[in-house]
N, C-alpha and C. Protein backbone atom coordinates (compact mmCIF):
# COMPACT_ATOMS: atom_id res chain seq x y z
N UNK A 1 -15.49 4.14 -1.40
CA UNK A 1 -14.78 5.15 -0.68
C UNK A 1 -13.51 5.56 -1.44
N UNK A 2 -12.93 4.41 -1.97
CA UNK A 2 -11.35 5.11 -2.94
C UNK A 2 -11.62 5.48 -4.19
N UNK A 3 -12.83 5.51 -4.61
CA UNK A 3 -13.19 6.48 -6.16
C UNK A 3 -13.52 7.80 -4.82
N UNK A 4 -14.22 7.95 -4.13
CA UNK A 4 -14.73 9.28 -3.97
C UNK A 4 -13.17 10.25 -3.47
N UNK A 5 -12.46 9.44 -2.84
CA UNK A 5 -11.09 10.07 -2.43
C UNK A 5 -10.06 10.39 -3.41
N UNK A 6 -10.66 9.32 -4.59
CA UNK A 6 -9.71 9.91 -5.54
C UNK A 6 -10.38 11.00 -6.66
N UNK A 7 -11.47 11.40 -6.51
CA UNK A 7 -12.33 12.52 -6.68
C UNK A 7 -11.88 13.50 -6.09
N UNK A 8 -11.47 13.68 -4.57
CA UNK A 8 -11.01 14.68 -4.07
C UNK A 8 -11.89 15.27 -2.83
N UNK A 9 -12.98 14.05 -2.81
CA UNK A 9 -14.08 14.49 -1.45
C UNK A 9 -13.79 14.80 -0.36
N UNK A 10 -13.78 15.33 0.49
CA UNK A 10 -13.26 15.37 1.65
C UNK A 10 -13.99 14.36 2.52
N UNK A 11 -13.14 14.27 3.67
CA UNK A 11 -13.70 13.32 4.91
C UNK A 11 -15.06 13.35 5.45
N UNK A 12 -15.59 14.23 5.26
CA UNK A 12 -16.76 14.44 5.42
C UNK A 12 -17.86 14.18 4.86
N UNK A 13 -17.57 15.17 3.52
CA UNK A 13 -18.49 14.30 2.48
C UNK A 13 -18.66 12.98 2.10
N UNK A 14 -17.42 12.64 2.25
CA UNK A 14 -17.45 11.34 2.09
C UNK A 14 -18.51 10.20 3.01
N UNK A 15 -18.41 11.05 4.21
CA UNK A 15 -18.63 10.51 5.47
C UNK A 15 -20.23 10.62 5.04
N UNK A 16 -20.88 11.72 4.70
CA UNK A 16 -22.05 11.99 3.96
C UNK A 16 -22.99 11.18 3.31
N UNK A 17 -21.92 10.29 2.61
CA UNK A 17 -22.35 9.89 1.09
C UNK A 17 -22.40 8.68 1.91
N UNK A 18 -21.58 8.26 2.59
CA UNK A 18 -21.68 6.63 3.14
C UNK A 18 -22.76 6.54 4.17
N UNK A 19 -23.09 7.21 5.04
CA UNK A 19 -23.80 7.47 6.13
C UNK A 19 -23.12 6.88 7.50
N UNK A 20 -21.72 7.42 7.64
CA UNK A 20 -20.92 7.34 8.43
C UNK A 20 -20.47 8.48 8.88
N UNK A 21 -19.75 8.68 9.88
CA UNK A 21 -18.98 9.84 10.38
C UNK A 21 -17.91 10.07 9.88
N UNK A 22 -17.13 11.27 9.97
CA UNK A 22 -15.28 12.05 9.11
C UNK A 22 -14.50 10.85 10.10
N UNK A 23 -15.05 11.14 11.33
CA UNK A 23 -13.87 10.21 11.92
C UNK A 23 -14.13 9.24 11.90
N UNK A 24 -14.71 8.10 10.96
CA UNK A 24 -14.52 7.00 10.39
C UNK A 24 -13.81 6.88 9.32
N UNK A 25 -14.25 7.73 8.57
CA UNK A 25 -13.50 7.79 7.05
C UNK A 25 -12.40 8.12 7.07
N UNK A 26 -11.87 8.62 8.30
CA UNK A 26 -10.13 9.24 8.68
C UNK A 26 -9.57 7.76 9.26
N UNK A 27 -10.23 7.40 9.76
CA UNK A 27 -9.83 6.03 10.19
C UNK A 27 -9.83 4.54 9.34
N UNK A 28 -10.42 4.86 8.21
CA UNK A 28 -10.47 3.58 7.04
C UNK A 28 -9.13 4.59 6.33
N UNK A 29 -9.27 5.13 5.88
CA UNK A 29 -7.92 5.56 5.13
C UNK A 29 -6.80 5.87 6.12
N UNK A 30 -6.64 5.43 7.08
CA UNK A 30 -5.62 5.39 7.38
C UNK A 30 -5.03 3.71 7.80
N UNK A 31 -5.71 3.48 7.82
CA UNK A 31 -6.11 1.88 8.05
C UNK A 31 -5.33 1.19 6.21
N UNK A 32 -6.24 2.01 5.24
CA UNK A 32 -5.77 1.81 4.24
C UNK A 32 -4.43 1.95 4.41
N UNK A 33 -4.11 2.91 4.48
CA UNK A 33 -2.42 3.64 4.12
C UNK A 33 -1.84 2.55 4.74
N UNK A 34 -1.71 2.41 5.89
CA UNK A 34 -0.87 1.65 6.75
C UNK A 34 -0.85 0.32 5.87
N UNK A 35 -1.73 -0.37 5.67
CA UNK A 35 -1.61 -1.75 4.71
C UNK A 35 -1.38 -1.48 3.53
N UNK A 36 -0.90 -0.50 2.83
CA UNK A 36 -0.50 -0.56 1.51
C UNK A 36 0.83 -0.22 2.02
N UNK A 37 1.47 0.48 3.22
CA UNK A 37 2.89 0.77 3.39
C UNK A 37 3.54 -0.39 3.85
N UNK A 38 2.74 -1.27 4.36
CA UNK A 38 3.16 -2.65 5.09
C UNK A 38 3.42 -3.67 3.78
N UNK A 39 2.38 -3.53 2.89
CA UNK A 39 2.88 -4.06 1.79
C UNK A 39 4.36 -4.03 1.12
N UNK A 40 3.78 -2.41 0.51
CA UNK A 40 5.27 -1.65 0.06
C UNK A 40 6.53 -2.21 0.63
N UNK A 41 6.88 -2.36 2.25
CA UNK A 41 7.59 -2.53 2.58
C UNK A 41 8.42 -4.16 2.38
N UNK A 42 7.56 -4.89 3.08
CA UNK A 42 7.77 -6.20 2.83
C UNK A 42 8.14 -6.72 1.46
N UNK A 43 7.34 -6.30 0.00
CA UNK A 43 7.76 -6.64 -0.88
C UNK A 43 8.91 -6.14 -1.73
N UNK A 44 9.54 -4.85 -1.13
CA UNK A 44 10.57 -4.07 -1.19
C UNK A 44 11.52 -4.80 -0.53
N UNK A 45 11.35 -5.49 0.41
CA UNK A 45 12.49 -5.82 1.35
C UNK A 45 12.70 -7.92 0.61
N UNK A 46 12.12 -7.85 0.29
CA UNK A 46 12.19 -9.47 -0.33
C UNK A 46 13.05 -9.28 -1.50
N UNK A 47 12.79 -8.28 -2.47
CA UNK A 47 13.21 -7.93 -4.01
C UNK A 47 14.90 -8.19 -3.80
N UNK A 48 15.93 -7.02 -2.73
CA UNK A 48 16.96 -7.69 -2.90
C UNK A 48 17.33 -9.13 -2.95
N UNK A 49 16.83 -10.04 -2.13
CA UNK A 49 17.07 -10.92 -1.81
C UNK A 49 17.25 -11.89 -2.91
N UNK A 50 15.78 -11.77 -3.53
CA UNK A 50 15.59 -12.15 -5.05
C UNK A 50 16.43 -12.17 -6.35
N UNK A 51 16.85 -10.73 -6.55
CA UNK A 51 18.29 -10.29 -7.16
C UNK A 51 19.46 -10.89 -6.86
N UNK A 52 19.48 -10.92 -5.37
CA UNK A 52 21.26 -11.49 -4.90
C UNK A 52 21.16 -12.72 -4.88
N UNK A 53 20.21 -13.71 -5.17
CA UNK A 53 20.34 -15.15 -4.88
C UNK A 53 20.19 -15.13 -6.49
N UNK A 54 19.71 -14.44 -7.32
CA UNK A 54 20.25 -14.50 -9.61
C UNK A 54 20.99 -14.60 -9.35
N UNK A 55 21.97 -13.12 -8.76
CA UNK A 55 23.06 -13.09 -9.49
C UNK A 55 24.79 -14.49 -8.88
N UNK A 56 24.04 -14.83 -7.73
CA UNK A 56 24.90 -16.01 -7.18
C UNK A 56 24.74 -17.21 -8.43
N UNK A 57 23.67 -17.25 -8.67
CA UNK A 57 23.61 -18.77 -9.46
C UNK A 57 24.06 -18.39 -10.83
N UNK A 58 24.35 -17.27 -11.39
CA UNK A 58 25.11 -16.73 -12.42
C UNK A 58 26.37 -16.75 -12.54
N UNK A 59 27.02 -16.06 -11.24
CA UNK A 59 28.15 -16.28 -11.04
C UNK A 59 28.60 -18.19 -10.83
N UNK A 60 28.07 -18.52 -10.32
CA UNK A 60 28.39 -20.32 -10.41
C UNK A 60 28.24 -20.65 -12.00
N UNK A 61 27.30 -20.67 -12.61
CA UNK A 61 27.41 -20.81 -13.91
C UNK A 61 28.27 -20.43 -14.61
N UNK A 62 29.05 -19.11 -14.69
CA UNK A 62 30.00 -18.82 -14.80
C UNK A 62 31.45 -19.12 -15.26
N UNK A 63 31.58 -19.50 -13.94
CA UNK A 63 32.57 -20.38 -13.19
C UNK A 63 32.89 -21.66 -13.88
């Protein structure tokens, strides 16, 4: 399904090719999206943390 979307198929066709319905295939890619934004997010939100606890043990070294 994510080669044919990244082909440019529409929901339908897609839906076609799998032998499923559009409003399934609207519903796996969105399904997708949501778990790649949930990703995005979480590992976005860890990264500062990551950074500010370097640059503490730098600054002690430092010191």
């Amino acid at each position: 399904m994510l080669r044919r979307l990244a082909a440019g198929l529409t929901d339908q066709a897609i839906g076609r090719k799998l032998e499923i319905s559009d409003r399934t295939v609207r519903r796996l890619v969105a399904d997708l999206t949501a778990a790649r934004s949930y990703v995005s997010s979480k590992s976005s939100s860890s990264r500062p943390g990551v950074f500010r606890s370097k640059r503490r043990m730098t600054k002690r070294k430092a010191v």
